[in-house]
C-alpha atoms as a PDB file:
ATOM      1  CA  UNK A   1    -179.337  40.682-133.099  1.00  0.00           C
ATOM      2  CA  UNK A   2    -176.951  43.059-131.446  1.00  0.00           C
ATOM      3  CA  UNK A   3    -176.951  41.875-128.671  1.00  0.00           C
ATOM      4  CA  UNK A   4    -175.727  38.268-130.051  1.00  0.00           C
ATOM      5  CA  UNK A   5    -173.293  39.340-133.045  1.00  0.00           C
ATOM      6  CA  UNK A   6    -172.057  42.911-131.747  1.00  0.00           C
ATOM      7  CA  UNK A   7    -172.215  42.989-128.093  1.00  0.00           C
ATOM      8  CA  UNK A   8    -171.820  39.935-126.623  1.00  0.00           C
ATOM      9  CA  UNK A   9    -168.319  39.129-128.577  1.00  0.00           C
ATOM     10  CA  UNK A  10    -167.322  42.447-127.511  1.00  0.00           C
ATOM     11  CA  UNK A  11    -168.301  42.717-123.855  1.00  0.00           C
ATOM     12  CA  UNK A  12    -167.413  39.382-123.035  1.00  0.00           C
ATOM     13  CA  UNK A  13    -163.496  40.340-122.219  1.00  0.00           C
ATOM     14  CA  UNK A  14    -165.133  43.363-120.030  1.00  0.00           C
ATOM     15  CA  UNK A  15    -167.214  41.268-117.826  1.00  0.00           C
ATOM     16  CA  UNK A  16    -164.075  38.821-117.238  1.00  0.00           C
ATOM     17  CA  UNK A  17    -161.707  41.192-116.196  1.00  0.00           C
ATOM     18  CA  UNK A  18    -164.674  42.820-113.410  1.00  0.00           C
ATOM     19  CA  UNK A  19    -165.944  40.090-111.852  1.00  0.00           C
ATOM     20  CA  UNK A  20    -166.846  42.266-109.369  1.00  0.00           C
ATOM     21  CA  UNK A  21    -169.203  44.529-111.140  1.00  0.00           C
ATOM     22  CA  UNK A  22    -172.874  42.987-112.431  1.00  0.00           C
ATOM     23  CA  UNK A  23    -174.068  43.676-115.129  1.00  0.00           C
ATOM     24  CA  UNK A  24    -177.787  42.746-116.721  1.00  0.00           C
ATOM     25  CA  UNK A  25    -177.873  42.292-120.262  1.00  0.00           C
ATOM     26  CA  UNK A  26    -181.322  43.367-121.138  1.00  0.00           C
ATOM     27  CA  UNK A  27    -182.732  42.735-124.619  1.00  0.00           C
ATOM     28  CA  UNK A  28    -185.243  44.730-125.792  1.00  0.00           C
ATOM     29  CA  UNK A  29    -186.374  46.968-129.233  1.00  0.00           C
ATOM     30  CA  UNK A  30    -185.334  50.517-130.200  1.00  0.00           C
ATOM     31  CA  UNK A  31    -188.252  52.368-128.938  1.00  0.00           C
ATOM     32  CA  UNK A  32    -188.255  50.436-126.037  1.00  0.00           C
ATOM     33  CA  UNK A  33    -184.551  50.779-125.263  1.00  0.00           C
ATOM     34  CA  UNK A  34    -184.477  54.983-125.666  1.00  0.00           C
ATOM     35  CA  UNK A  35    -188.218  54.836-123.102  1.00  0.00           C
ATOM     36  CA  UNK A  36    -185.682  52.639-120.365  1.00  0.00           C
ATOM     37  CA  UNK A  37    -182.482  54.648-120.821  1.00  0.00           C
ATOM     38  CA  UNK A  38    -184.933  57.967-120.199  1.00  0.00           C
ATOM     39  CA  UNK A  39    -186.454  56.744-117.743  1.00  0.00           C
ATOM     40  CA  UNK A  40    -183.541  54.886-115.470  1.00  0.00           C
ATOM     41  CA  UNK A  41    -184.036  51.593-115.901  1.00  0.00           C
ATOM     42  CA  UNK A  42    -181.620  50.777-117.815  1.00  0.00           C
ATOM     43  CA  UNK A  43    -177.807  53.129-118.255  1.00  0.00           C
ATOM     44  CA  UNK A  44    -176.904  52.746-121.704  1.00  0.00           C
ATOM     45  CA  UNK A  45    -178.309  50.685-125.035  1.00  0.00           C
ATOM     46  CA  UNK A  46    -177.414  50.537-128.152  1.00  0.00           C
ATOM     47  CA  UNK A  47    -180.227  50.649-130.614  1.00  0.00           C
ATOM     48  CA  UNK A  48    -180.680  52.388-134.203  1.00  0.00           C
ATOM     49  CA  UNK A  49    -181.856  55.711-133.891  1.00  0.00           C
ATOM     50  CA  UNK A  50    -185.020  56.816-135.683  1.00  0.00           C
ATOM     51  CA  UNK A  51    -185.923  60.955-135.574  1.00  0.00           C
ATOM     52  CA  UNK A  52    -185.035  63.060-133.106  1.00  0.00           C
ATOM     53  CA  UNK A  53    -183.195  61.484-129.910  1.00  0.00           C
ATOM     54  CA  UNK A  54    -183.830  62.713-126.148  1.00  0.00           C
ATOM     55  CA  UNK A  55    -180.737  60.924-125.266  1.00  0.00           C
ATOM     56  CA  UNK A  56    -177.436  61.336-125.179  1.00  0.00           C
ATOM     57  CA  UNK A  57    -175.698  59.466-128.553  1.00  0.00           C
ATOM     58  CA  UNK A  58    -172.495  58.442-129.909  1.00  0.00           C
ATOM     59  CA  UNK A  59    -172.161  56.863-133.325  1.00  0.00           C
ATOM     60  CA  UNK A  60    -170.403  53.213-133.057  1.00  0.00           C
ATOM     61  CA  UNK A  61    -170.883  52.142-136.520  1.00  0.00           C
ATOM     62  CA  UNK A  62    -173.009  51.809-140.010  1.00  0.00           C
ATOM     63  CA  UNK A  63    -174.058  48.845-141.577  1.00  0.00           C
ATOM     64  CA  UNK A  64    -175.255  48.284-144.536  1.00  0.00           C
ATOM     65  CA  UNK A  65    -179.123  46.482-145.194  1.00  0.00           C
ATOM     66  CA  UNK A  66    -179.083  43.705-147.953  1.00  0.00           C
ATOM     67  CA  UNK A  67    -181.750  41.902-149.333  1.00  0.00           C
ATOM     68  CA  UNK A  68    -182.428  38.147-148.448  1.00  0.00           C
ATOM     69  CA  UNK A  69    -183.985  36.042-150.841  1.00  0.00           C
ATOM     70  CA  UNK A  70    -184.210  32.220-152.542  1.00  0.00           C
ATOM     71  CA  UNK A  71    -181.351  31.484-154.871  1.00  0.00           C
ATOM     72  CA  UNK A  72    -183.618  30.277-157.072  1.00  0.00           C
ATOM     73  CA  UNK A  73    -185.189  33.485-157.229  1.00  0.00           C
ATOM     74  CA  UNK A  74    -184.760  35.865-160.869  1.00  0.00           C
ATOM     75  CA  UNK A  75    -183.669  38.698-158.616  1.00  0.00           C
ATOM     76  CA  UNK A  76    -180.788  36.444-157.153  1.00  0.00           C
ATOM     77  CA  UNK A  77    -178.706  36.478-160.531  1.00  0.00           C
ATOM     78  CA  UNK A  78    -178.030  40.168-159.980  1.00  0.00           C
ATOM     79  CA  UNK A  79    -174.934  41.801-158.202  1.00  0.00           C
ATOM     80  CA  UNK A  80    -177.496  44.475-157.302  1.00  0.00           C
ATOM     81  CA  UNK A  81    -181.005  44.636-156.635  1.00  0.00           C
ATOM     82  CA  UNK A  82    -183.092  47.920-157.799  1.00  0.00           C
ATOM     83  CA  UNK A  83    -185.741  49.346-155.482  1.00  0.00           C
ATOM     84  CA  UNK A  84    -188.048  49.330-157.703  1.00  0.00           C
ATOM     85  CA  UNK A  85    -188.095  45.541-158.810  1.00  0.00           C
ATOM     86  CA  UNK A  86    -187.730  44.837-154.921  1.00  0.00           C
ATOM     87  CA  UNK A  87    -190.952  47.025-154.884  1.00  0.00           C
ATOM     88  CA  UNK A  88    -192.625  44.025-156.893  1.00  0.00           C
ATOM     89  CA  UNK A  89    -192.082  41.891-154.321  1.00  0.00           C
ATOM     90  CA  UNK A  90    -193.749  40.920-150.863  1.00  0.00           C
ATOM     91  CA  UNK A  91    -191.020  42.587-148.196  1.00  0.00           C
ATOM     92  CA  UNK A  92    -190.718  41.311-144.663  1.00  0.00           C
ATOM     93  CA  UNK A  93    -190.269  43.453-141.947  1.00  0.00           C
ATOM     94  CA  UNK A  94    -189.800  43.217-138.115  1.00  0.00           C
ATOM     95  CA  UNK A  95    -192.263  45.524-136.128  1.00  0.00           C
ATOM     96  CA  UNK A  96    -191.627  49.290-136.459  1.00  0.00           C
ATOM     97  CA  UNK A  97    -190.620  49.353-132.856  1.00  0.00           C
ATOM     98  CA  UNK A  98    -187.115  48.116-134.590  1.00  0.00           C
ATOM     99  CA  UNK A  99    -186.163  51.262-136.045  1.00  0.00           C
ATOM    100  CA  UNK A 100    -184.653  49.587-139.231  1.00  0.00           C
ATOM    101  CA  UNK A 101    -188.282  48.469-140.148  1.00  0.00           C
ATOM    102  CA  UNK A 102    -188.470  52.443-140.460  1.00  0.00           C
ATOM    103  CA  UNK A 103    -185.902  52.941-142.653  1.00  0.00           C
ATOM    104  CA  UNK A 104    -186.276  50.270-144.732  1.00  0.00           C
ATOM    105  CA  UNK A 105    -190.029  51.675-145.212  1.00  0.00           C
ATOM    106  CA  UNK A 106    -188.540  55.254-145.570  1.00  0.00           C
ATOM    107  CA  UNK A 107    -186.402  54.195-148.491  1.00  0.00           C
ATOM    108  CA  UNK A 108    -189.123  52.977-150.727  1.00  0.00           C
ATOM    109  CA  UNK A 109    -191.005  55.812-149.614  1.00  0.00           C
ATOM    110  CA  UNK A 110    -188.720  58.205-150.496  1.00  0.00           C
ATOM    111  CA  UNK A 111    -188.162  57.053-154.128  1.00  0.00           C
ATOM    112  CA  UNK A 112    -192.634  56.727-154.689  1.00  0.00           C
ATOM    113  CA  UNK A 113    -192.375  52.394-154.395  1.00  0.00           C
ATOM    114  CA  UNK A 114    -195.664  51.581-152.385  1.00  0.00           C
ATOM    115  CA  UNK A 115    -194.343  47.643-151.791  1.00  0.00           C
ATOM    116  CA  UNK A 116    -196.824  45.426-149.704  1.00  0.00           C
ATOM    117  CA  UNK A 117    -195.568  44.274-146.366  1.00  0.00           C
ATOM    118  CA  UNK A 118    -195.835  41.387-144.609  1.00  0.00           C
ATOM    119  CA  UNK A 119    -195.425  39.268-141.342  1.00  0.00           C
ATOM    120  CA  UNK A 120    -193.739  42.061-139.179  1.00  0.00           C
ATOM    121  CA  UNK A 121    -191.845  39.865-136.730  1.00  0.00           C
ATOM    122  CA  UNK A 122    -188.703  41.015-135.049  1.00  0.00           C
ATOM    123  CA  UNK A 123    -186.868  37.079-135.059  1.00  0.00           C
ATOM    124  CA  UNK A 124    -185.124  37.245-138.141  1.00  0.00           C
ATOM    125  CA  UNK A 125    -184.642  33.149-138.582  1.00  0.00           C
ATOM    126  CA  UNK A 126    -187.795  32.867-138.678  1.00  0.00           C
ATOM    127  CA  UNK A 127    -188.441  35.564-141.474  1.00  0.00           C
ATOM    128  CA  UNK A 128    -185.601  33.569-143.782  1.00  0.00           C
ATOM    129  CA  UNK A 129    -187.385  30.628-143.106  1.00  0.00           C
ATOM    130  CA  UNK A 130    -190.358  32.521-144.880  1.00  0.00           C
ATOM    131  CA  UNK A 131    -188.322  33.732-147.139  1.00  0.00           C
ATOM    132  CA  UNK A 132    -186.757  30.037-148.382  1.00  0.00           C
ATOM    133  CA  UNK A 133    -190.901  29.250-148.721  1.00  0.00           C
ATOM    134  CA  UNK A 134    -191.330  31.556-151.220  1.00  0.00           C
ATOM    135  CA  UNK A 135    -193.475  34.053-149.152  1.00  0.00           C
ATOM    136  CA  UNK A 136    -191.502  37.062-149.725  1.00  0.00           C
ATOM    137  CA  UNK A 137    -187.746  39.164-149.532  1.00  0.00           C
ATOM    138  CA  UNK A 138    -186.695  40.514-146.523  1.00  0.00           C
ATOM    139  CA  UNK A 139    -184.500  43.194-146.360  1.00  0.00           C
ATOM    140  CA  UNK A 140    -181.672  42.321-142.975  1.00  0.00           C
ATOM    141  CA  UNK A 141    -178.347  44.136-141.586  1.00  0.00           C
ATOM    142  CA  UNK A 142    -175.200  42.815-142.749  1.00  0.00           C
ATOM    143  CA  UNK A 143    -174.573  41.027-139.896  1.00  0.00           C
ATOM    144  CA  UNK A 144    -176.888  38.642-139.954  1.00  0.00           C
ATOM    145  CA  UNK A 145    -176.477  37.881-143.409  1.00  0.00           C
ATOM    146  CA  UNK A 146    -173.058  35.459-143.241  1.00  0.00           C
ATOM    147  CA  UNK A 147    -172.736  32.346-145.276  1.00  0.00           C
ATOM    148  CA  UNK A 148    -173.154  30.463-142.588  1.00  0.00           C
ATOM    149  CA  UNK A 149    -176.959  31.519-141.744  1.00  0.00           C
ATOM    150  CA  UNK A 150    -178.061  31.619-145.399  1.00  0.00           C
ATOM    151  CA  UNK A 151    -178.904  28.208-146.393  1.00  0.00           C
ATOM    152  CA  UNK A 152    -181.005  28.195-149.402  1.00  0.00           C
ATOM    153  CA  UNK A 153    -180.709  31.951-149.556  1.00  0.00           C
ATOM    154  CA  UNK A 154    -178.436  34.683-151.232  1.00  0.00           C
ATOM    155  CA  UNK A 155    -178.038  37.917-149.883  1.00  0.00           C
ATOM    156  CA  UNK A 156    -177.712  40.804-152.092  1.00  0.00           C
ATOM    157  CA  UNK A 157    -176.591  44.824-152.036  1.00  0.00           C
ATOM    158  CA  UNK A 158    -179.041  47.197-153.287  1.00  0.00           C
ATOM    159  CA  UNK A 159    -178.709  49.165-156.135  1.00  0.00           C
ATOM    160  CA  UNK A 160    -178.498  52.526-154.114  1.00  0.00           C
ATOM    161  CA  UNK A 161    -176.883  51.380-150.805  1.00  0.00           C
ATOM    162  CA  UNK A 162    -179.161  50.860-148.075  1.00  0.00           C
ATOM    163  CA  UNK A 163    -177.603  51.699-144.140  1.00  0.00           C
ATOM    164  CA  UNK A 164    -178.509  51.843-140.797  1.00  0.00           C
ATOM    165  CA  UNK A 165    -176.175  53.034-138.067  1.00  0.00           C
ATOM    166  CA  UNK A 166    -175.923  51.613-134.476  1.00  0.00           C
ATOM    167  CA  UNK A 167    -175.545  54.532-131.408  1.00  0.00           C
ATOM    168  CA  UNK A 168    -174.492  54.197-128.187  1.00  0.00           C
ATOM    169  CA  UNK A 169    -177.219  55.982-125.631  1.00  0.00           C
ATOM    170  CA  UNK A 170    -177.022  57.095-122.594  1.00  0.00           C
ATOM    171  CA  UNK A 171    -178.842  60.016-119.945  1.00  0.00           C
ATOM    172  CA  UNK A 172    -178.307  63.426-121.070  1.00  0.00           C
ATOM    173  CA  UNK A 173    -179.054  64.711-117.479  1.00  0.00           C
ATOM    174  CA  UNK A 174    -178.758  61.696-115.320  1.00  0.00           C
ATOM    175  CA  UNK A 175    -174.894  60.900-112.898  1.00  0.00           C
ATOM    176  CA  UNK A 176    -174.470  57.523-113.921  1.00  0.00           C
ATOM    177  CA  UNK A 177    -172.653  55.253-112.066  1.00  0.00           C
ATOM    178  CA  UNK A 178    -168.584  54.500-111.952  1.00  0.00           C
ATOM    179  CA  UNK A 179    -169.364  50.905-113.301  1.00  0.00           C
ATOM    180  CA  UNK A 180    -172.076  52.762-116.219  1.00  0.00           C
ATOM    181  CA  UNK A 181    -169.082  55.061-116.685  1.00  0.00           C
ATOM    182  CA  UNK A 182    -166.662  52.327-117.294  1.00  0.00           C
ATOM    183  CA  UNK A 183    -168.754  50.091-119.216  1.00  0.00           C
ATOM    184  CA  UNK A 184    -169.169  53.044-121.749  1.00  0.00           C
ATOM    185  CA  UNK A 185    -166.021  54.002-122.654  1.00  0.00           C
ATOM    186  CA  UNK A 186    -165.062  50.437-122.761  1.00  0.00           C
ATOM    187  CA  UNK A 187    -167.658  50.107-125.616  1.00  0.00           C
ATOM    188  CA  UNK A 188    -166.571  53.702-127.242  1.00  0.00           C
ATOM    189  CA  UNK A 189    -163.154  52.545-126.981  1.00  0.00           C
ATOM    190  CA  UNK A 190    -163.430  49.168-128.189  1.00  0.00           C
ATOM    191  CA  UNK A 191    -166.030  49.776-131.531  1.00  0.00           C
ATOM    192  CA  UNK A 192    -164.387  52.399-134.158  1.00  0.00           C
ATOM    193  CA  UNK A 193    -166.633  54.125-136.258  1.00  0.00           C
ATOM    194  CA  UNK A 194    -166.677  51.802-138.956  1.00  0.00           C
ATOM    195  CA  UNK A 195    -168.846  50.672-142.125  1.00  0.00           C
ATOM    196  CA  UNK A 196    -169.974  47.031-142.735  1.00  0.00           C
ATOM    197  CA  UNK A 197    -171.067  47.121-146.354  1.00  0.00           C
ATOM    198  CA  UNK A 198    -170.548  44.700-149.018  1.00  0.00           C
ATOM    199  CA  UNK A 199    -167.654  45.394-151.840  1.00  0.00           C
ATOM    200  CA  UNK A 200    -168.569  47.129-154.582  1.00  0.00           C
END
């Protein structure tokens, strides 16, 4: 997902003006990403951080988490959707090796819900296309929740906004390379530190 919606549209001017620098675009999730930036495989991700970080971070943005469901649903007549009626329903989540899987979790937590989750795949078209069957709400950044992509399905704001932020990683103790170098303060200098969230 960030790969296709944040980074592609963004490093797509960067790899055209270097055509003599490769870079591999590796996709892979959160936990995964911080293991290969740690362990050299990779120079930098970007990934959604989850507890305490053995990399090197900078904050790119925050973007708020808004909750898919049918239009026909009772919950879709709302401008806002209250944890604990969400809490009701079945919730679909991508595998906690997405971090937002965590947070999501960690925000019912915190308030005492105890919802029952489901079908913990990390492709989210295929969790709206459970979602227009009637098998549950699934809770999905703000970017993949245009117009455009949500046929049969509204997306709402929750009652109590619900974020997740994107970081920037890279060694803490590892020389990278002049290209590694480059690439990341293309990316710092191209992303401000901005909030997607839904008006108010």
């Amino acid at each position: 997902m960030v790969m296709a919606h944040i980074l592609i549209p963004l490093l797509a001017p960067f790899i055209a003006a270097a055509p003599g620098m490769s870079i591999d675009l590796i996709e892979k999730d959160d936990a995964q990403l911080e293991e290969a930036v740690i362990s050299g495989e990779l120079d930098c991700g970007v990934m959604t951080p989850w507890g305490s970080s053995r990399v090197a971070a900078y904050h790119l943005l925050t973007e708020e988490i808004l909750l898919v469901l049918p239009a026909d649903h009772p919950l879709a007549a709302r401008s806002l959707v209250p944890f604990k009626l969400v809490a009701e329903e079945v919730i679909l989540l991508p595998r906690a090796t997405l971090h937002v899987s965590n947070l999501i979790v960690e925000a019912f937590s915190r308030r005492g819900l105890s919802p029952k989750y489901s079908s913990r795949c990390n492709y989210p078209e295929l969790n709206k296309a459970l979602v227009r069957r009637g098998l549950g709400v699934a809770p999905m950044p703000m970017t993949l929740c245009a117009p455009a992509a949500l046929e049969g399905l509204v997306a709402l704001p929750f009652e109590e906004p619900l974020t997740r932020d994107l970081h920037l990683i890279y060694p803490q103790n590892r020389p990278l390379s002049a290209g590694a170098r480059a690439l990341i303060a293309y990316i710092r200098a191209h992303i401000s530190r901005q909030t997607l969230a839904e008006p108010r």
